[in-house]
PDB file of N, CA and C in Angstrom:
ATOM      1  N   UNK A   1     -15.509  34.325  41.800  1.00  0.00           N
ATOM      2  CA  UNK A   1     -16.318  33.551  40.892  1.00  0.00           C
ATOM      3  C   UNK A   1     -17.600  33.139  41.617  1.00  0.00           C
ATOM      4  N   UNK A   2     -18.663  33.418  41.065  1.00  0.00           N
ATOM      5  CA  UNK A   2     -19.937  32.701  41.712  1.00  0.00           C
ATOM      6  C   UNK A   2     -20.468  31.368  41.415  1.00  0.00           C
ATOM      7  N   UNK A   3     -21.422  30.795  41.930  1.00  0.00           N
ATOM      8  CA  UNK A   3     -21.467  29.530  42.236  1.00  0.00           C
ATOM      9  C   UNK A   3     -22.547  29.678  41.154  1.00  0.00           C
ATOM     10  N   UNK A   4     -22.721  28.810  39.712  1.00  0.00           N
ATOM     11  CA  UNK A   4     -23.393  29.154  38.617  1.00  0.00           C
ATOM     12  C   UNK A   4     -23.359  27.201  37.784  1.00  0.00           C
ATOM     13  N   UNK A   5     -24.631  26.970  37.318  1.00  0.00           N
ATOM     14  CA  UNK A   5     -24.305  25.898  36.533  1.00  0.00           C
ATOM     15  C   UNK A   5     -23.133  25.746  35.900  1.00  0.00           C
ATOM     16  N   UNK A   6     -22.871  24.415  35.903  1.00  0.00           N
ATOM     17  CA  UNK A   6     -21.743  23.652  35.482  1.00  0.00           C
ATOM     18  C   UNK A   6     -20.217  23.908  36.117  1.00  0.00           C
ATOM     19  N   UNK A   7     -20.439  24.621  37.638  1.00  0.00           N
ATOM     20  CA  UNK A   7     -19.362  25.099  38.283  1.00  0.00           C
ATOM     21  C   UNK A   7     -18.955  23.643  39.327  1.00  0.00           C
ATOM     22  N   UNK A   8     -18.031  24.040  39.349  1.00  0.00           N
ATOM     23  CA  UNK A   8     -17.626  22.255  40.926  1.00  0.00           C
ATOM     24  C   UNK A   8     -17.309  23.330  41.981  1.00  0.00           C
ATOM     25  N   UNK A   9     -18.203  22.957  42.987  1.00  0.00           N
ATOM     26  CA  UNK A   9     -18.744  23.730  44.506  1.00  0.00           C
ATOM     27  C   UNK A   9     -18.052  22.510  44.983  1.00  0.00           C
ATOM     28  N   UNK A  10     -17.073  23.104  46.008  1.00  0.00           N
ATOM     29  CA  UNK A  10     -16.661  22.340  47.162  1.00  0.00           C
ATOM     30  C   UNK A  10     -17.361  23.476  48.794  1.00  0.00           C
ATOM     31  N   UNK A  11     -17.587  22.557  49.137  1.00  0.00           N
ATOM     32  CA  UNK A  11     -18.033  23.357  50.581  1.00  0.00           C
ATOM     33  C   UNK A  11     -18.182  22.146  51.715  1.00  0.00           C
ATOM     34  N   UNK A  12     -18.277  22.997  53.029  1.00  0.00           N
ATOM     35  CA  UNK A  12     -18.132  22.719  54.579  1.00  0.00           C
ATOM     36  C   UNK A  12     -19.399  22.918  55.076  1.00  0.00           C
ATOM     37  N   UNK A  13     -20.111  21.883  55.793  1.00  0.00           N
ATOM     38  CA  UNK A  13     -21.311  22.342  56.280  1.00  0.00           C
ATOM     39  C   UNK A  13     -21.558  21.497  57.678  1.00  0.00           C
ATOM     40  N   UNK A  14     -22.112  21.955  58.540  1.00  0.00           N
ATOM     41  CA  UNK A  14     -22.649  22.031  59.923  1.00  0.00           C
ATOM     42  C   UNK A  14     -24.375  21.607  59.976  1.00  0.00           C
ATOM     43  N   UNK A  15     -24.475  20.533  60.481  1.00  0.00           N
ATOM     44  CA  UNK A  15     -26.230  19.954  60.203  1.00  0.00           C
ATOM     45  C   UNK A  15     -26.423  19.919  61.664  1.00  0.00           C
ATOM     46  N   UNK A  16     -27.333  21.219  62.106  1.00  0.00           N
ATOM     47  CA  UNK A  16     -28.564  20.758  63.430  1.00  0.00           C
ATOM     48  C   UNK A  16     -29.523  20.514  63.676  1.00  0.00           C
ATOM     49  N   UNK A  17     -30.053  20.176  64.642  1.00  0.00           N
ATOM     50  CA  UNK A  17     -31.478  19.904  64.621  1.00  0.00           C
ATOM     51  C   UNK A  17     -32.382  21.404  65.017  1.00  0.00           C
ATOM     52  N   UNK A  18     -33.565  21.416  65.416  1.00  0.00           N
ATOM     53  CA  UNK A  18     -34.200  22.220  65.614  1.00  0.00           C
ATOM     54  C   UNK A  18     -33.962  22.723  67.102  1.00  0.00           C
ATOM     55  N   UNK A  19     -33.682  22.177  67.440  1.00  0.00           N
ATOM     56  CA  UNK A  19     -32.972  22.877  68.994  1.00  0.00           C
ATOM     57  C   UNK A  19     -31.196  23.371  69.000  1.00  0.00           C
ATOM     58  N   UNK A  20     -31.149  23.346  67.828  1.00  0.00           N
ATOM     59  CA  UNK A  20     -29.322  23.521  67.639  1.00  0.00           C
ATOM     60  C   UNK A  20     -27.956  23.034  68.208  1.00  0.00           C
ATOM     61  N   UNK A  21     -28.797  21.402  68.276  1.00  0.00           N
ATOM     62  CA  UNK A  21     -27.640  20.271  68.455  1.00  0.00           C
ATOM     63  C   UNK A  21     -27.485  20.118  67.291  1.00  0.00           C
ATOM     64  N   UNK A  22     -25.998  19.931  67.326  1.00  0.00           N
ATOM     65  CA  UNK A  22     -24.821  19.418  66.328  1.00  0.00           C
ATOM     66  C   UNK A  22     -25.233  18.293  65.795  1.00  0.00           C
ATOM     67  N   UNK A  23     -25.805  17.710  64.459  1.00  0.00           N
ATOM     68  CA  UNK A  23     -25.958  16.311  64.308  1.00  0.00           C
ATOM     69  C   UNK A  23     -24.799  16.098  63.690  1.00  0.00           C
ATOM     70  N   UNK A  24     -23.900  16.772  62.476  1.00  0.00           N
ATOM     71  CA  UNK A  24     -23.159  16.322  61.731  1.00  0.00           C
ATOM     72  C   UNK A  24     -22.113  17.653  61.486  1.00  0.00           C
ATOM     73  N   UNK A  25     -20.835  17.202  60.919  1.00  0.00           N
ATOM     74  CA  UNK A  25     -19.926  18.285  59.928  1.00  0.00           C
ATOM     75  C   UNK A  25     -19.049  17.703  59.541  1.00  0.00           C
ATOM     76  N   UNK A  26     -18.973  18.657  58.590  1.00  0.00           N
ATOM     77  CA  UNK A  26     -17.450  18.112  58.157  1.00  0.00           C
ATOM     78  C   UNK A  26     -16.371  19.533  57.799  1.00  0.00           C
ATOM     79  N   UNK A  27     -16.802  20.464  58.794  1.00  0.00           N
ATOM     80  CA  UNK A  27     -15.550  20.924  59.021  1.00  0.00           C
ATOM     81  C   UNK A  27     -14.732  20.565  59.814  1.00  0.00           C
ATOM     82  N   UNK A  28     -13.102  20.693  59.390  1.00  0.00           N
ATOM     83  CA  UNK A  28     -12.042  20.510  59.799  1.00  0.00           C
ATOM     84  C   UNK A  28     -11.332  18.767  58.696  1.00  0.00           C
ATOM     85  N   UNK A  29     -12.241  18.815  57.809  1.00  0.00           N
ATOM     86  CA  UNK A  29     -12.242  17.654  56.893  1.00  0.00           C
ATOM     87  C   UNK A  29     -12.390  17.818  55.602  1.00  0.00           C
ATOM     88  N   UNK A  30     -12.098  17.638  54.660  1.00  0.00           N
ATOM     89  CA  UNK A  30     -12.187  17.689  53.247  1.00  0.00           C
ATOM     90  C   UNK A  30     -13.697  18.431  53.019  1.00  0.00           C
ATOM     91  N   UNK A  31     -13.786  19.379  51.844  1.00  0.00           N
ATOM     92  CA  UNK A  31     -15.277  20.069  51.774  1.00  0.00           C
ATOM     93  C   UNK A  31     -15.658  18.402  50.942  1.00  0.00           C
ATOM     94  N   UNK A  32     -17.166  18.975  51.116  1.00  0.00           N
ATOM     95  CA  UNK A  32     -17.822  18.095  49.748  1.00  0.00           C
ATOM     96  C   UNK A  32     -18.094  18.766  48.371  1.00  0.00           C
ATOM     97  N   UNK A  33     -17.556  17.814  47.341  1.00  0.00           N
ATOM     98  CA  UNK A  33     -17.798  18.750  46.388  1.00  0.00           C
ATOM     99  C   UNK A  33     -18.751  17.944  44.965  1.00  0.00           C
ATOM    100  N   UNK A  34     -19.149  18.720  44.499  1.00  0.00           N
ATOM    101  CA  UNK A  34     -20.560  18.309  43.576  1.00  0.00           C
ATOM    102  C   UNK A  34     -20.760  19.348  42.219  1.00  0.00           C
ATOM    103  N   UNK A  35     -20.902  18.952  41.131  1.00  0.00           N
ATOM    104  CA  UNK A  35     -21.571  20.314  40.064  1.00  0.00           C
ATOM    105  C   UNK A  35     -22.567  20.567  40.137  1.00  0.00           C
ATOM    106  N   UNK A  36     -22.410  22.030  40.149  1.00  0.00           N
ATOM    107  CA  UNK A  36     -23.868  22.521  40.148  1.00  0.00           C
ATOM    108  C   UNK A  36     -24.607  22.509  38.773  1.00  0.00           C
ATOM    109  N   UNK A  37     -25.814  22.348  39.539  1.00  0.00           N
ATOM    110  CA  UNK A  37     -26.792  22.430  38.664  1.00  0.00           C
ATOM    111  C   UNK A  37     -27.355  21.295  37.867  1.00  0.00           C
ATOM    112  N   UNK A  38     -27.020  19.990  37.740  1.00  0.00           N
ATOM    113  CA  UNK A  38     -27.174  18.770  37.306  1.00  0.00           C
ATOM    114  C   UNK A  38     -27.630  17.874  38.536  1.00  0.00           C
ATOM    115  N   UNK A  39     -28.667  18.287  39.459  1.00  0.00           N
ATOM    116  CA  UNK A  39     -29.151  17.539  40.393  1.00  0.00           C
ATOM    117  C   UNK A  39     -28.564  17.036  41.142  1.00  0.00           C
ATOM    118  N   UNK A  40     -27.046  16.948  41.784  1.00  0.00           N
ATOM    119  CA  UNK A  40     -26.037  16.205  41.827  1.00  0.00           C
ATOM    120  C   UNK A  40     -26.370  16.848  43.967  1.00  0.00           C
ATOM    121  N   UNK A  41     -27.227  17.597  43.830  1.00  0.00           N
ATOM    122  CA  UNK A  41     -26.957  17.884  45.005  1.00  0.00           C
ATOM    123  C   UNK A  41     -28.995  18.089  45.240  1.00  0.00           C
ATOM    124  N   UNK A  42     -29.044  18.007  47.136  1.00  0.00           N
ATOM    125  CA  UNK A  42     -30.366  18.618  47.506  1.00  0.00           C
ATOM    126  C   UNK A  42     -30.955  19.550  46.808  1.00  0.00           C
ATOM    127  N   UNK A  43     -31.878  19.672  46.582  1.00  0.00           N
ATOM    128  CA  UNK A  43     -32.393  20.697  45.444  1.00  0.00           C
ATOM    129  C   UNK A  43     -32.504  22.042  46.438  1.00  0.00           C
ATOM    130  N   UNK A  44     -32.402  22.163  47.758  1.00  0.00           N
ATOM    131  CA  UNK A  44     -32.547  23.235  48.484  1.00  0.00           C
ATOM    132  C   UNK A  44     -31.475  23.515  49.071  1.00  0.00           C
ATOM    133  N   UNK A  45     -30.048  22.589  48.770  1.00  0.00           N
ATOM    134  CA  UNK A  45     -28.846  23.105  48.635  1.00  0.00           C
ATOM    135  C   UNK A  45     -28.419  23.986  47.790  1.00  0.00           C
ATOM    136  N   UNK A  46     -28.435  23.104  46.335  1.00  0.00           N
ATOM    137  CA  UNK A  46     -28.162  23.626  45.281  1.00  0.00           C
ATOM    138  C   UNK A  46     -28.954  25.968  44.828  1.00  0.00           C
ATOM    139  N   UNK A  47     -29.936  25.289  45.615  1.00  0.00           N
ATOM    140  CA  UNK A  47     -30.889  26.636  45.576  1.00  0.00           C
ATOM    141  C   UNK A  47     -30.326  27.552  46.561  1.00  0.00           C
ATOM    142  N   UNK A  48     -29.801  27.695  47.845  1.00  0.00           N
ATOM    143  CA  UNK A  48     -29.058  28.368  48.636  1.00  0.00           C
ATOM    144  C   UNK A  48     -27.757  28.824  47.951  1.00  0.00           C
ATOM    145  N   UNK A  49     -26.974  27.904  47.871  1.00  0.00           N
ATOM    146  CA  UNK A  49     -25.600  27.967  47.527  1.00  0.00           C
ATOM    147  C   UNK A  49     -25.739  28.874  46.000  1.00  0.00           C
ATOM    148  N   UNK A  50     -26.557  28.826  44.493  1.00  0.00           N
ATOM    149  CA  UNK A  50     -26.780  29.963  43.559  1.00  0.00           C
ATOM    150  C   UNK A  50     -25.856  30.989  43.885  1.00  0.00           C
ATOM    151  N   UNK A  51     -25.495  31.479  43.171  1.00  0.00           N
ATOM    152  CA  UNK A  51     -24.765  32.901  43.144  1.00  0.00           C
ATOM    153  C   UNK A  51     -23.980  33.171  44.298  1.00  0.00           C
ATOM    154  N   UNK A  52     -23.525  32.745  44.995  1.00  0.00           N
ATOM    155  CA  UNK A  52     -22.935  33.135  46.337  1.00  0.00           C
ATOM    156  C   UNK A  52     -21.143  32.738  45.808  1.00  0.00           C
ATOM    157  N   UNK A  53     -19.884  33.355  46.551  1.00  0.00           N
ATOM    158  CA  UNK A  53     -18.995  33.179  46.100  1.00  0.00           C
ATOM    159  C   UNK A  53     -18.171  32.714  47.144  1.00  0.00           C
ATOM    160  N   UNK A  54     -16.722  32.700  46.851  1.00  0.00           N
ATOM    161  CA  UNK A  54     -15.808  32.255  48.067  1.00  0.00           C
ATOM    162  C   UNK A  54     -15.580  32.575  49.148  1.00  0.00           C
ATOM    163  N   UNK A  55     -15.470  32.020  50.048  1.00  0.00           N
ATOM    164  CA  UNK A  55     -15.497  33.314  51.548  1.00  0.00           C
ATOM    165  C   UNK A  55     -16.817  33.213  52.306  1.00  0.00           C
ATOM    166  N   UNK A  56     -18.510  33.091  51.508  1.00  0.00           N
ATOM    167  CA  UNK A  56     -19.551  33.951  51.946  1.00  0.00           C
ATOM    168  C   UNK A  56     -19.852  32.647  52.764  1.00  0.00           C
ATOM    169  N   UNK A  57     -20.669  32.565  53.738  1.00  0.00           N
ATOM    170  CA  UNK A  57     -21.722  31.639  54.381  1.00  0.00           C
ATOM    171  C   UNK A  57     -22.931  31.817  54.879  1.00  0.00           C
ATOM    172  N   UNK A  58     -23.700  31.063  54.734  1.00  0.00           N
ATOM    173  CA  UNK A  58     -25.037  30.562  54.648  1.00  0.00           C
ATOM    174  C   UNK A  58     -25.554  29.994  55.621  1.00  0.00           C
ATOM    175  N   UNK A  59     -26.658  29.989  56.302  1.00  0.00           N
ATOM    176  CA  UNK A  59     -27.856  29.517  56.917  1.00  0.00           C
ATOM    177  C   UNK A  59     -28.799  29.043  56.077  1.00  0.00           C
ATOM    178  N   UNK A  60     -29.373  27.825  56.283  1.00  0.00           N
ATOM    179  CA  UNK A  60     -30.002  27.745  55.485  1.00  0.00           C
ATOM    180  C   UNK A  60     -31.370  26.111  56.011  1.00  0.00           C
ATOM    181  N   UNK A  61     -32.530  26.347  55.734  1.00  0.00           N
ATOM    182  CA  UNK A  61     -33.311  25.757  56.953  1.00  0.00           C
ATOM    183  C   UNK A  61     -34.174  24.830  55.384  1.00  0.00           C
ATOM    184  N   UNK A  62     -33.166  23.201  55.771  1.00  0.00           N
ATOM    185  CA  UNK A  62     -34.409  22.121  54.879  1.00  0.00           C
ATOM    186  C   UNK A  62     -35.593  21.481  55.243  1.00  0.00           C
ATOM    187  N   UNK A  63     -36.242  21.512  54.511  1.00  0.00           N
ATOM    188  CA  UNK A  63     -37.714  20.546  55.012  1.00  0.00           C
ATOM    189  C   UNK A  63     -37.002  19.217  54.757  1.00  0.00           C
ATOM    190  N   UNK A  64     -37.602  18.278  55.694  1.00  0.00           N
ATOM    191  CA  UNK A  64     -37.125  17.047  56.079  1.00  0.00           C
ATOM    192  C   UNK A  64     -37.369  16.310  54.508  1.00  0.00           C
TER     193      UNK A  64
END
């Protein structure tokens, strides 16, 4: 199933800085989960995560 408005996205994510220290995660912990497409998330989350399905992972670089 792909990740499409009005879907509930649970996911695991890893936050570094620009030198690729670890600031944050929450793997090994409950995903976070949010519907797509109702603003409910970063708008340059929500825009990565689009169409992508179970299994796949992402890189993905926010402006502050």
């Amino acid at each position: 199933m792909k990740i499409e408005k009005d879907k509930v996205v649970q996911f695991h994510y890893r936050i570094k800085d620009l030198d690729g220290k670890e600031l944050e995660t929450n793997i090994g912990q409950d995903p976070v989960a949010y519907l797509h497409g109702h603003q409910n998330m970063m708008v340059g989350v929500e825009k990565a995560l689009q169409g992508m399905t179970v299994g796949e992972t992402k890189e993905v670089q926010l402006p502050p």
